[in-house]
N, C-alpha and C. Protein backbone atom coordinates (compact mmCIF):
# COMPACT_ATOMS: atom_id res chain seq x y z
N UNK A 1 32.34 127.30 294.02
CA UNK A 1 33.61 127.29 294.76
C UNK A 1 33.32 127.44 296.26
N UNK A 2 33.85 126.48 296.99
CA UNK A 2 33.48 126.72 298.69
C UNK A 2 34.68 127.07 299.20
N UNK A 3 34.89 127.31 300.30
CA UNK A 3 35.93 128.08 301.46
C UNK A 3 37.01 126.44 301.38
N UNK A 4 36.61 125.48 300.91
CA UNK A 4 38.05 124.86 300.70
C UNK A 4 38.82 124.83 299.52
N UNK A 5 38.03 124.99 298.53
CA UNK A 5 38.81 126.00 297.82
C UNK A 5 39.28 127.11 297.47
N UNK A 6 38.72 127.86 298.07
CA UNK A 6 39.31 129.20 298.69
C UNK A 6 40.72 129.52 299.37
N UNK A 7 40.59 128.15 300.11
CA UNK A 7 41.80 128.16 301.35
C UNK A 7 42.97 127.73 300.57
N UNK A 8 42.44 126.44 299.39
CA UNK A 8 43.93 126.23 298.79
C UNK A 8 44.33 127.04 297.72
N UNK A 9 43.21 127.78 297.09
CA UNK A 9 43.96 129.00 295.93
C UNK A 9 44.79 129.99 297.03
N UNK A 10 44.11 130.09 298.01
CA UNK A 10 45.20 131.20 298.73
C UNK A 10 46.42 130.87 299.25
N UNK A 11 46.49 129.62 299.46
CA UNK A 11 47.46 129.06 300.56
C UNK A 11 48.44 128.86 299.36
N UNK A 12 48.34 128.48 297.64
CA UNK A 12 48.80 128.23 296.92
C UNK A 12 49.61 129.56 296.47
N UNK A 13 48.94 130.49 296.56
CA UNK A 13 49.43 131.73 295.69
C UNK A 13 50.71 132.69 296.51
N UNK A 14 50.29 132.18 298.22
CA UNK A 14 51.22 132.30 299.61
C UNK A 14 52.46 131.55 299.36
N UNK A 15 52.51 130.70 298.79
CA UNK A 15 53.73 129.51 298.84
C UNK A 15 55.05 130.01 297.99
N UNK A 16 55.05 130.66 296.96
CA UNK A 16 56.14 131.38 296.21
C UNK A 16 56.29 132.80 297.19
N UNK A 17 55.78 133.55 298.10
CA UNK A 17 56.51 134.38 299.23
C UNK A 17 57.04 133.61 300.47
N UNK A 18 56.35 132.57 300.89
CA UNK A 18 57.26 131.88 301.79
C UNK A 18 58.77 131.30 301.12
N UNK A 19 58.52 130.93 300.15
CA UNK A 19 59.67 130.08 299.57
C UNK A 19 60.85 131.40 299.57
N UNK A 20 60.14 132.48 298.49
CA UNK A 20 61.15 133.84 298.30
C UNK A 20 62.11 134.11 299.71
N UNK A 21 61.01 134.06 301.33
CA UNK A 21 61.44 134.70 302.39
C UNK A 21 62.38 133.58 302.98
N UNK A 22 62.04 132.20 302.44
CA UNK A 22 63.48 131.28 303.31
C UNK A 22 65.18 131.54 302.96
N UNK A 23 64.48 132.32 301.21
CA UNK A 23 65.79 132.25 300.66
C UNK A 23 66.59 133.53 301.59
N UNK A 24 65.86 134.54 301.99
CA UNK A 24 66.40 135.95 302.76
C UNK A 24 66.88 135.07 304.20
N UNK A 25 66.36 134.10 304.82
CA UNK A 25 66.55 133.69 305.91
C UNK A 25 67.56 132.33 305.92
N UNK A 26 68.24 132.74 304.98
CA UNK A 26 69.23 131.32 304.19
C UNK A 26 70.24 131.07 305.38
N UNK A 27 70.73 132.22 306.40
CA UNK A 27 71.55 132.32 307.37
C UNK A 27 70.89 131.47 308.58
N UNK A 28 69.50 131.61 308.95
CA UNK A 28 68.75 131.28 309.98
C UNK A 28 68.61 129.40 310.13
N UNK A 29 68.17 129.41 310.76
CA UNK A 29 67.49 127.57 310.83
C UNK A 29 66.30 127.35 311.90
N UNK A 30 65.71 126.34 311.97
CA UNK A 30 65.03 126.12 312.93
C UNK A 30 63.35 126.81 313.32
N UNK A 31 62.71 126.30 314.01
CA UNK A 31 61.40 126.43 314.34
C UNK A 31 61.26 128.15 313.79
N UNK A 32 62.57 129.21 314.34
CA UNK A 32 62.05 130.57 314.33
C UNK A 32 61.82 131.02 312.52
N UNK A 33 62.32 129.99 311.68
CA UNK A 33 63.03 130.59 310.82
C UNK A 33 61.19 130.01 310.15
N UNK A 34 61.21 128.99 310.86
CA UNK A 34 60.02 128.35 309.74
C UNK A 34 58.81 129.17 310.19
N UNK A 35 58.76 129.46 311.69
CA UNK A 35 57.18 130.62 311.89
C UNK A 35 57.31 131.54 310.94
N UNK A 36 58.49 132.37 310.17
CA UNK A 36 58.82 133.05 309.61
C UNK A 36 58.19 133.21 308.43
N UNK A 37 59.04 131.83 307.44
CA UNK A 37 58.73 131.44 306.70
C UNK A 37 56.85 131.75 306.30
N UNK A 38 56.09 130.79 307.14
CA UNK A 38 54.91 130.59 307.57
C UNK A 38 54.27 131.60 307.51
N UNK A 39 54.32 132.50 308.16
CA UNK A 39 53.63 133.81 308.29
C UNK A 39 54.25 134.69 307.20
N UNK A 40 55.08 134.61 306.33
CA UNK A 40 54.59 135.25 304.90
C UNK A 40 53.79 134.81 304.24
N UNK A 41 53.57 133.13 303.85
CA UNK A 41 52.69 132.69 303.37
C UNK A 41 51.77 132.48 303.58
N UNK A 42 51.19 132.83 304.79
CA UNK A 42 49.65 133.40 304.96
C UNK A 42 49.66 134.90 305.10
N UNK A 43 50.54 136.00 305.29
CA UNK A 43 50.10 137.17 305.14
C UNK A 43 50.78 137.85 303.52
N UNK A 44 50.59 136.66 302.77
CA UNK A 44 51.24 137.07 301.73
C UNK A 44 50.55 138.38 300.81
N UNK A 45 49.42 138.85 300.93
CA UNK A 45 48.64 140.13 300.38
C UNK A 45 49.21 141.22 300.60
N UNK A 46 49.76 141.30 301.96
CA UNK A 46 50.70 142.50 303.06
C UNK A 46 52.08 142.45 302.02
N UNK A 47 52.84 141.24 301.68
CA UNK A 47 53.93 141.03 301.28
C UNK A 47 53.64 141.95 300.08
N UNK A 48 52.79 141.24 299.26
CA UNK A 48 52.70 142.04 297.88
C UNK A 48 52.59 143.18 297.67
N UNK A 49 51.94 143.46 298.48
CA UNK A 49 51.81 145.25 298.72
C UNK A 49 53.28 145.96 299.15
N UNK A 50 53.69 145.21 300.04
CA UNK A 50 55.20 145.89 299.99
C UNK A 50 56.01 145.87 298.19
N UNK A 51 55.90 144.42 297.94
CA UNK A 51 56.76 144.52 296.74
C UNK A 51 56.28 145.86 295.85
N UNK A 52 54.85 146.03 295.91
CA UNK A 52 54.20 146.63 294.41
C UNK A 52 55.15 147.94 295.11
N UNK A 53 54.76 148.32 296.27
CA UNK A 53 55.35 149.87 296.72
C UNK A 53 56.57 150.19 296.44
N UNK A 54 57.52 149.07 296.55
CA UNK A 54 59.07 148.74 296.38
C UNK A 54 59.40 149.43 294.76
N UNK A 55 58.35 148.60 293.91
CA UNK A 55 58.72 148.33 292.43
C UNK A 55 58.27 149.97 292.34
N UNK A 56 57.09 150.05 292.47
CA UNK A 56 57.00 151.37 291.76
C UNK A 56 57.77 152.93 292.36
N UNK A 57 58.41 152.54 293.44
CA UNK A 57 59.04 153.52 293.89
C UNK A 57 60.17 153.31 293.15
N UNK A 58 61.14 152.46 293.00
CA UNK A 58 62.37 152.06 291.94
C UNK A 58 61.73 152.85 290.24
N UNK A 59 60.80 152.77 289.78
CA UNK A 59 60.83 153.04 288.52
C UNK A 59 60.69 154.64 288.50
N UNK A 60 60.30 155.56 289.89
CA UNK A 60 60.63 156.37 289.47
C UNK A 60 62.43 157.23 289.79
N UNK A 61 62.76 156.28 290.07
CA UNK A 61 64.23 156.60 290.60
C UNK A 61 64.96 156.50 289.18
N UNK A 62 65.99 157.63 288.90
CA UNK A 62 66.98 157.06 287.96
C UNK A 62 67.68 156.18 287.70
N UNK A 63 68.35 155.45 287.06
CA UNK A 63 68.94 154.71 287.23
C UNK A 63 70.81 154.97 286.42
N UNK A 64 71.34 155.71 287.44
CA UNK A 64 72.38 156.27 286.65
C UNK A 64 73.36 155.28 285.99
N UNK A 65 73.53 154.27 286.19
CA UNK A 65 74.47 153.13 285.72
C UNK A 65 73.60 152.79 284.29
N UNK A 66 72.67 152.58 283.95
CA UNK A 66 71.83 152.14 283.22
C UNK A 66 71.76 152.94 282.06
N UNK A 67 71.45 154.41 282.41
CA UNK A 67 71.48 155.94 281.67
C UNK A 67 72.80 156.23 280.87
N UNK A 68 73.90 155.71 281.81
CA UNK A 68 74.98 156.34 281.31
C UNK A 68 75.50 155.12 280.65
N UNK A 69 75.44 153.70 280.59
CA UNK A 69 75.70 152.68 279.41
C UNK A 69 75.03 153.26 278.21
N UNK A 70 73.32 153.71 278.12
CA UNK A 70 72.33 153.89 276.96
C UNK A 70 72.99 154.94 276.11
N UNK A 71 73.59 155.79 277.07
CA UNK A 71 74.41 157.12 276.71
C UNK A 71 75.21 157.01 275.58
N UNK A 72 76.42 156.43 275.91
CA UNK A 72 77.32 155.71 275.16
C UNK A 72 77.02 155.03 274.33
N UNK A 73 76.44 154.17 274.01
CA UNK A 73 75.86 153.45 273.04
C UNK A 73 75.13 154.31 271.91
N UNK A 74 74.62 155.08 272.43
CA UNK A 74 73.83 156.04 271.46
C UNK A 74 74.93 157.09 270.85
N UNK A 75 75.89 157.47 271.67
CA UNK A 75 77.22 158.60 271.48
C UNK A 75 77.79 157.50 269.67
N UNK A 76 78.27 156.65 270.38
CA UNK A 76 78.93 155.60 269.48
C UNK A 76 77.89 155.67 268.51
N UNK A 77 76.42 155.40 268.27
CA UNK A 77 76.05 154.87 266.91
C UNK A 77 76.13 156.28 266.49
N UNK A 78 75.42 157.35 267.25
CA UNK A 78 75.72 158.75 266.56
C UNK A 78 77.12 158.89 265.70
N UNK A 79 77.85 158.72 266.29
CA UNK A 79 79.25 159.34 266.13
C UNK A 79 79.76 158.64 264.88
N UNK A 80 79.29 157.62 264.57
CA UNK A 80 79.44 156.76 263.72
C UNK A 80 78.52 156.91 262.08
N UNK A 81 77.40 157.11 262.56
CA UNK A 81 76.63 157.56 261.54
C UNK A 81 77.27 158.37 260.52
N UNK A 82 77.14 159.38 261.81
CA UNK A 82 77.46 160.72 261.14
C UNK A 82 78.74 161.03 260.39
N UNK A 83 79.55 159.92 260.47
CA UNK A 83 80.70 159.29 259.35
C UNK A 83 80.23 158.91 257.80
N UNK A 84 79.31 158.63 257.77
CA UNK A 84 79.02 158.43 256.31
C UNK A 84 77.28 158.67 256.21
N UNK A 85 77.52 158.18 254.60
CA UNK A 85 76.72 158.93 254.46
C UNK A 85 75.59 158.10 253.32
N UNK A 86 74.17 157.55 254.42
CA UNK A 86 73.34 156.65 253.99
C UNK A 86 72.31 157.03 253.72
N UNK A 87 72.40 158.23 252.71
CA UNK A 87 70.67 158.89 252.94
C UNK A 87 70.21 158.32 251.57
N UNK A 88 68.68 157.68 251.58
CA UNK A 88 68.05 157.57 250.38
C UNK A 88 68.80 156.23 250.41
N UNK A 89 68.98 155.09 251.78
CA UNK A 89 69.34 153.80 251.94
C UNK A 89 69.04 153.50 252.80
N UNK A 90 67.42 153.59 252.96
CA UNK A 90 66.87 152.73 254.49
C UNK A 90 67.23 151.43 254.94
N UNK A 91 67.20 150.61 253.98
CA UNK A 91 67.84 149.03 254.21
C UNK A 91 69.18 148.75 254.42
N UNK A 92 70.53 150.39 253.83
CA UNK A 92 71.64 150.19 254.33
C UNK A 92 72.11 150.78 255.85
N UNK A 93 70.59 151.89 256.00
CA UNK A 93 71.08 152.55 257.21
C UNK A 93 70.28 151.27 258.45
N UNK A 94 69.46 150.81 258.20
CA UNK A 94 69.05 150.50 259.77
C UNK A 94 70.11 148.90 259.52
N UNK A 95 71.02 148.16 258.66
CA UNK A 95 72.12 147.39 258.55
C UNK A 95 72.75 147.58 259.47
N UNK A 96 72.75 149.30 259.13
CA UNK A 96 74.73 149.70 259.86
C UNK A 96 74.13 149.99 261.17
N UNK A 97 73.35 150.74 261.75
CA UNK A 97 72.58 150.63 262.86
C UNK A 97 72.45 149.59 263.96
N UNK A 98 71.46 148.89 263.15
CA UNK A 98 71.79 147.36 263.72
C UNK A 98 73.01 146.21 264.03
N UNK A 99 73.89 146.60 262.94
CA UNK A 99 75.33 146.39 263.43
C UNK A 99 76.01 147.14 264.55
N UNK A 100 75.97 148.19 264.56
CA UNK A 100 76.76 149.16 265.29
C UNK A 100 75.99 148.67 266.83
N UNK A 101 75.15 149.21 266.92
CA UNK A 101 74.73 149.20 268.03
C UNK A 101 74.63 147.53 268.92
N UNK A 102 74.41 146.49 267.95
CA UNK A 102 75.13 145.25 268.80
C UNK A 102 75.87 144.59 269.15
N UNK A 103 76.86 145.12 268.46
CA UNK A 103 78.47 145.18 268.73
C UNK A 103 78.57 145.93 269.92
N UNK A 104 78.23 147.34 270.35
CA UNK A 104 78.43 148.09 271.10
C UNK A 104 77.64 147.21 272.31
N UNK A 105 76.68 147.28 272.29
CA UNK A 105 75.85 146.92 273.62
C UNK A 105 76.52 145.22 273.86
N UNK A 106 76.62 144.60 273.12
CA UNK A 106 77.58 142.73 273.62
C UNK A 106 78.72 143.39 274.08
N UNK A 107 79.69 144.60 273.70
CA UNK A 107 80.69 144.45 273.75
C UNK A 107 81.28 145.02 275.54
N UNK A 108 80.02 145.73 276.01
CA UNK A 108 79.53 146.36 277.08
C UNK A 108 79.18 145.32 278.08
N UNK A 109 78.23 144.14 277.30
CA UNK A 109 77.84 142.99 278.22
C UNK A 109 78.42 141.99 278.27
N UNK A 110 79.87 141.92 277.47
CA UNK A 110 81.04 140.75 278.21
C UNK A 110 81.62 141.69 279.40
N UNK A 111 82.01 142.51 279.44
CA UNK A 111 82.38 143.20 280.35
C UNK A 111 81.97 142.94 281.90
N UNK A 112 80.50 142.79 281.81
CA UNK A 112 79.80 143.03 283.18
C UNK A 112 79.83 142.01 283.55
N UNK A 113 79.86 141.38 285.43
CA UNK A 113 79.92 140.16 285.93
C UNK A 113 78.84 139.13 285.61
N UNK A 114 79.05 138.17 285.22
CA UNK A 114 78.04 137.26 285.02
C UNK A 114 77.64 136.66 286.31
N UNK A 115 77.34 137.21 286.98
CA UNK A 115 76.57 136.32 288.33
C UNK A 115 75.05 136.33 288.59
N UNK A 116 74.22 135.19 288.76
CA UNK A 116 73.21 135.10 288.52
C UNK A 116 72.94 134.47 289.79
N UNK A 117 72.83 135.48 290.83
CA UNK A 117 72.37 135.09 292.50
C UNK A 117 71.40 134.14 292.47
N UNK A 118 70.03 133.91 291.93
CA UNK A 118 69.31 133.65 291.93
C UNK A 118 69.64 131.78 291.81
N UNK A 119 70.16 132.05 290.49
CA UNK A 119 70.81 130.68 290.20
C UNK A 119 70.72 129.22 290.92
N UNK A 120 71.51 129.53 291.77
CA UNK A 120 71.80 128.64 292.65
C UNK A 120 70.38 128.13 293.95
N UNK A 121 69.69 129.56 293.76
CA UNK A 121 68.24 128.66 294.71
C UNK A 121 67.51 127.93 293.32
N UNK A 122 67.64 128.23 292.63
CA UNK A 122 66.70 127.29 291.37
C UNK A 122 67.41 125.98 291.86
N UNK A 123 68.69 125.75 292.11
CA UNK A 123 69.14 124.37 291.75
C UNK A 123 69.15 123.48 293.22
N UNK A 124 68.73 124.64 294.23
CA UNK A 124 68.45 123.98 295.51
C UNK A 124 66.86 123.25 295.47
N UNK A 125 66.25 124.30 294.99
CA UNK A 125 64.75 123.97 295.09
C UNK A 125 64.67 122.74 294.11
N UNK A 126 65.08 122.05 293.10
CA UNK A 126 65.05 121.33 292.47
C UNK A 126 65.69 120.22 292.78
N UNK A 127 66.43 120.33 294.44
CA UNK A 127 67.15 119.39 295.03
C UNK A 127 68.44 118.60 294.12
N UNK A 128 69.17 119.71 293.49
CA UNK A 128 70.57 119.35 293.16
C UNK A 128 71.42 118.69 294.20
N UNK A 129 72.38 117.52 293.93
CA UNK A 129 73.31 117.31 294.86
C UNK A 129 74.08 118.16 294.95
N UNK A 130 74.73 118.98 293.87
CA UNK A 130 75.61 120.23 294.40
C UNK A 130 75.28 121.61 293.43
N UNK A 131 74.13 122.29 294.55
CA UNK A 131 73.56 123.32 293.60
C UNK A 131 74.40 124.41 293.19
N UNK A 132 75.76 124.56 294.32
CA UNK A 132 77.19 125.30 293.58
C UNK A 132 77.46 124.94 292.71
N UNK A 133 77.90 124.01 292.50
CA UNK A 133 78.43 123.29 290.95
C UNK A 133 77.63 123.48 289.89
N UNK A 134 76.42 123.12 289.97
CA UNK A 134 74.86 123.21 288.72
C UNK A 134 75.24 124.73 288.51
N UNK A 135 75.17 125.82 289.91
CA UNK A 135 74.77 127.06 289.81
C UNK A 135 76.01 127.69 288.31
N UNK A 136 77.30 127.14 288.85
CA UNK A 136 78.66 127.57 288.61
C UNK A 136 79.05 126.65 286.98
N UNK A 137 78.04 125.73 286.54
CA UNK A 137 78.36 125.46 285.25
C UNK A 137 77.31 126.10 284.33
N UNK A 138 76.31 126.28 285.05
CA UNK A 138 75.46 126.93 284.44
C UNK A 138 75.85 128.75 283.51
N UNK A 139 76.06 128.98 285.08
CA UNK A 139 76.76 130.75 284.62
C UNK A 139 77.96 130.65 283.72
N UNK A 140 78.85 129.42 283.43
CA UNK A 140 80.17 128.99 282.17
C UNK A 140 79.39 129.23 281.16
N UNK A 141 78.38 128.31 281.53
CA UNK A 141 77.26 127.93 279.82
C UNK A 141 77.24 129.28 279.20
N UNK A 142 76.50 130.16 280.39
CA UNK A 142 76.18 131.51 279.67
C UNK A 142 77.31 132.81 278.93
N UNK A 143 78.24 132.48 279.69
CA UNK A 143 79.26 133.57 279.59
C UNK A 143 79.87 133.48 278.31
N UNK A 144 80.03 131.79 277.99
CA UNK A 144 80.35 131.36 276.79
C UNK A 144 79.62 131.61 275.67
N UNK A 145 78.01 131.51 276.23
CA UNK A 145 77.10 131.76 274.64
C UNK A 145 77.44 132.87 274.57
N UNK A 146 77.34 133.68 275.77
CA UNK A 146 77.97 135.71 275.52
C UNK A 146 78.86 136.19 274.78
N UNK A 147 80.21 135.35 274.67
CA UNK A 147 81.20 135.71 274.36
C UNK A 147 81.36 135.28 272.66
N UNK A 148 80.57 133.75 272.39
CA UNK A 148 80.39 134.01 271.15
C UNK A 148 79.12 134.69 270.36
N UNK A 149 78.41 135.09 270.67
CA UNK A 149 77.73 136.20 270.27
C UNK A 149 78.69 137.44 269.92
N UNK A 150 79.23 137.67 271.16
CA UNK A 150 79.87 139.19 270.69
C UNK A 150 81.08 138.90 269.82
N UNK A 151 81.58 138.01 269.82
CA UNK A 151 82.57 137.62 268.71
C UNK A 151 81.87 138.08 267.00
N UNK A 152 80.76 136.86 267.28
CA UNK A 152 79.78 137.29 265.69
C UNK A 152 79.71 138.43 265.26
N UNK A 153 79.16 139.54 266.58
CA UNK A 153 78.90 141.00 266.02
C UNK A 153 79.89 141.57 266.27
N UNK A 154 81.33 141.19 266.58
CA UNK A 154 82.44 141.96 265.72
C UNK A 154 82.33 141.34 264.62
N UNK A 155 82.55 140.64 264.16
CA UNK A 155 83.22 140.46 263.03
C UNK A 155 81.77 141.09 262.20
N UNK A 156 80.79 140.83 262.49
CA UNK A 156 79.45 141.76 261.55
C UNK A 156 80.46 143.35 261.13
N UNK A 157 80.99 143.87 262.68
CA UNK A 157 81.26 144.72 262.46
C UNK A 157 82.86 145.09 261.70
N UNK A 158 83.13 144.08 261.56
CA UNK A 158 84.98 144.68 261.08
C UNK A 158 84.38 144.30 259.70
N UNK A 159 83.27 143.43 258.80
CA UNK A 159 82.89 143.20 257.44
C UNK A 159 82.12 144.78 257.29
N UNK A 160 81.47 145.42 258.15
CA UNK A 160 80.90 146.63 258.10
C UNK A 160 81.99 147.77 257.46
N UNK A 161 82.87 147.63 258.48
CA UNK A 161 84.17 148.66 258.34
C UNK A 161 84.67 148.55 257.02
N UNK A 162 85.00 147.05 256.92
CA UNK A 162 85.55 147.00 255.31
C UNK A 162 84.80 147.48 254.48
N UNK A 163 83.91 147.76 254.06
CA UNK A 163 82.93 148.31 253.01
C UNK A 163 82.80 149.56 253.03
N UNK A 164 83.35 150.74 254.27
CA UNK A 164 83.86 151.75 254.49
C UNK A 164 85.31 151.54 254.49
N UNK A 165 86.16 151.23 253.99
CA UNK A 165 87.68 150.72 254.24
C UNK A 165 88.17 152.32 253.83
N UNK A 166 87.84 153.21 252.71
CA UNK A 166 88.15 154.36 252.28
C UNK A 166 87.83 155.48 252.75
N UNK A 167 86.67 155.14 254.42
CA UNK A 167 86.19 156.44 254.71
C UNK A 167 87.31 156.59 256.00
N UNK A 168 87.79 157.49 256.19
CA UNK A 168 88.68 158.13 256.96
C UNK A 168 88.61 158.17 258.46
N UNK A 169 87.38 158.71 258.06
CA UNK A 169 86.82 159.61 259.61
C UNK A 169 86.35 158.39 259.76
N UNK A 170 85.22 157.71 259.36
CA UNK A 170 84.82 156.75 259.92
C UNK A 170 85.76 155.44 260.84
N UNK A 171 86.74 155.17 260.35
CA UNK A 171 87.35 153.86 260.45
C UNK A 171 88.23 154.87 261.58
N UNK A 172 88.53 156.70 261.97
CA UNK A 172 88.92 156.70 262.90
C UNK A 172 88.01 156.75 263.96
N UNK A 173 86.38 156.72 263.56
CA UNK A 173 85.61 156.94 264.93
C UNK A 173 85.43 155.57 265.08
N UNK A 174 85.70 154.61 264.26
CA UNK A 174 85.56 153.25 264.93
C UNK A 174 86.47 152.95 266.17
N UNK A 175 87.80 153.13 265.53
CA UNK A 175 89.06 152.75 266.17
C UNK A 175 88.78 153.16 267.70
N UNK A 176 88.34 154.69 267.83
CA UNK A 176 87.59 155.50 268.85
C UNK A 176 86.95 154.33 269.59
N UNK A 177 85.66 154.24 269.05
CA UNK A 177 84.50 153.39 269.94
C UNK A 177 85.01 152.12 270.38
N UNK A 178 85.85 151.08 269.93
CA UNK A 178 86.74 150.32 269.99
C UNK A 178 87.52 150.05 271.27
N UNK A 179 88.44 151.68 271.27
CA UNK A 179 89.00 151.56 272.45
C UNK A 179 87.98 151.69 273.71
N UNK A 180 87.26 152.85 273.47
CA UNK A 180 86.31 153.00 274.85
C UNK A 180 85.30 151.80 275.05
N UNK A 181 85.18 150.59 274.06
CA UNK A 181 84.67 149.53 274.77
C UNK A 181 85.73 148.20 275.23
N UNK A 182 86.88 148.93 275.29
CA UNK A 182 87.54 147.96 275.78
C UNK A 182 87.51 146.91 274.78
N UNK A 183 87.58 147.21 273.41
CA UNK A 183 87.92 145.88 272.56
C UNK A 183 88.83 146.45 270.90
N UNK A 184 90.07 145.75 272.41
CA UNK A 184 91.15 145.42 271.53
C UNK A 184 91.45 144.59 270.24
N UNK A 185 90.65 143.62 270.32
CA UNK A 185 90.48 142.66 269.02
C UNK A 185 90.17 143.66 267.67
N UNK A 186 89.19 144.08 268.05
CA UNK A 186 88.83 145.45 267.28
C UNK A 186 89.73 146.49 266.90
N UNK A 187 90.20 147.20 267.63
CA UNK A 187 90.75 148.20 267.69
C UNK A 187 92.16 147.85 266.49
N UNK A 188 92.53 146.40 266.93
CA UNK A 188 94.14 146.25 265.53
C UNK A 188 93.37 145.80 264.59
N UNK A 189 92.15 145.24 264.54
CA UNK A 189 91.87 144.81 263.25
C UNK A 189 91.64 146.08 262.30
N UNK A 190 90.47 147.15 263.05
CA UNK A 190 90.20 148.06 262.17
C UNK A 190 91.98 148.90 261.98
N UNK A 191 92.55 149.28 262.71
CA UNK A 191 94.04 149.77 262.63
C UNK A 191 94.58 149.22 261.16
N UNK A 192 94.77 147.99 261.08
CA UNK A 192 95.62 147.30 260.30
C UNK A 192 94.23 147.70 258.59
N UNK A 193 93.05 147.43 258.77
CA UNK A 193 92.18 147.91 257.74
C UNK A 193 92.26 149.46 257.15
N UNK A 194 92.37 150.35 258.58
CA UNK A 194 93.07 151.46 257.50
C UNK A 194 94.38 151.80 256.94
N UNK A 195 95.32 151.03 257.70
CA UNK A 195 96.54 151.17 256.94
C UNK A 195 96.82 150.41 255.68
N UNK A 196 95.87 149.43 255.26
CA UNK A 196 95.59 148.93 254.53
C UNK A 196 94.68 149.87 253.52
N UNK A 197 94.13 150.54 253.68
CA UNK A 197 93.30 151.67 252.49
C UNK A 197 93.92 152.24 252.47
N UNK A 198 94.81 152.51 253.09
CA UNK A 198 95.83 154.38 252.87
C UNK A 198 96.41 153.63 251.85
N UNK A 199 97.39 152.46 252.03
CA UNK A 199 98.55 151.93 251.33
C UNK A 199 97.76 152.29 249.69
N UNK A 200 96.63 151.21 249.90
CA UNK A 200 95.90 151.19 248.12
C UNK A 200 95.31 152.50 247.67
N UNK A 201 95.11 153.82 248.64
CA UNK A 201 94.83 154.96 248.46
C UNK A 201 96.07 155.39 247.56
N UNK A 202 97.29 155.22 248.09
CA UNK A 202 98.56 156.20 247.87
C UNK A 202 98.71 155.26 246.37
N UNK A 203 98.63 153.93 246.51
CA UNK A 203 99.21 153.58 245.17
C UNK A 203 98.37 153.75 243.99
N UNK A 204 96.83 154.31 244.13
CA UNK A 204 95.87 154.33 243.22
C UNK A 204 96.54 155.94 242.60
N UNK A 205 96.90 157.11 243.66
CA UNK A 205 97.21 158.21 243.10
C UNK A 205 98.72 157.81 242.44
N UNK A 206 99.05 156.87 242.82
CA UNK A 206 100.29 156.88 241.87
C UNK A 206 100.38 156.53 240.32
């Protein structure tokens, strides 16, 4: 390997921090913007060293938004569990588990904004005629696969409920978790499922 290849593995490995730093300089134009540019991608070693310092200072920071979704999610499968009663049913408990908890966590991630900043420089760099538009059908695409996903794992979960249709507590800690994820779809279906067991409760004692 000689110093001209040297020059283009480096100059190559420089070219994804120049590119990163035009996108920060998206406001700018002109000769200043490109020395700019330029001089990340040859002092791109300096760059990296900032990022690594960046990253590992973030991982030891909390992340309270993050903590307190995991929170909940875990409150809910707890709270839920502990409604019935699967012991000596490993294959029925990690079911209901695995149900519960992806219902909960989709039902958390329709919620949150689908914006994908990034997006839209993918569709510049790839020289889209209108990388808004690409950016903005793209993020539809996704929101949509999102939304039917979490559709699926309700209904995983309201076929769950039914098979508890007689447990009490349970179908009220659903109703519970339901409301605090903001899903109403849920919340009348399981409603209407226990008034539906009480009814066949009362007429079985009759």
């Amino acid at each position: 390997m000689d110093l001209l290849d040297i020059a283009i593995i480096y100059l190559a490995c420089g070219a994804p921090f120049a590119v990163q730093y035009s996108f920060r300089l998206k406001g700018e134009a002109g000769i200043e913007k490109t020395a700019k540019c330029v001089l990340a991608g040859l002092a791109w070693p300096l760059f990296a060293l900032l990022y690594i310092r960046d990253a590992v200072k973030r991982l030891g920071r909390p992340t309270p938004i993050h903590n307190e979704t995991k929170q909940l999610i875990d409150n809910i499968r707890r709270s839920l569990e502990d409604s019935v009663d699967l012991a000596g049913r490993p294959d029925a408990a990690f079911e209901f588990r695995r149900t519960v908890l992806r219902w909960a966590e989709l039902a958390i991630a329709v919620r949150q904004p689908t914006a994908f900043p990034a997006i839209a420089g993918v569709w510049e760099i790839s020289e889209h005629s209108r990388p808004d538009i690409a950016a903005k059908a793209y993020i539809h695409r996704e929101k949509r696969l999102l939304d039917a996903h979490f559709e699926a794992a309700r209904e995983d979960l309201l076929n769950l409920a039914a098979t508890f249709q007689n447990n009490a507590e349970f179908l009220v800690r659903t109703v519970d978790a339901a409301k605090t994820l903001n899903d109403e779809v849920s919340v009348d279906a399981l409603t209407q499922l226990g008034t539906s067991g009480s009814h066949r409760t009362a007429a079985a004692q009759h």
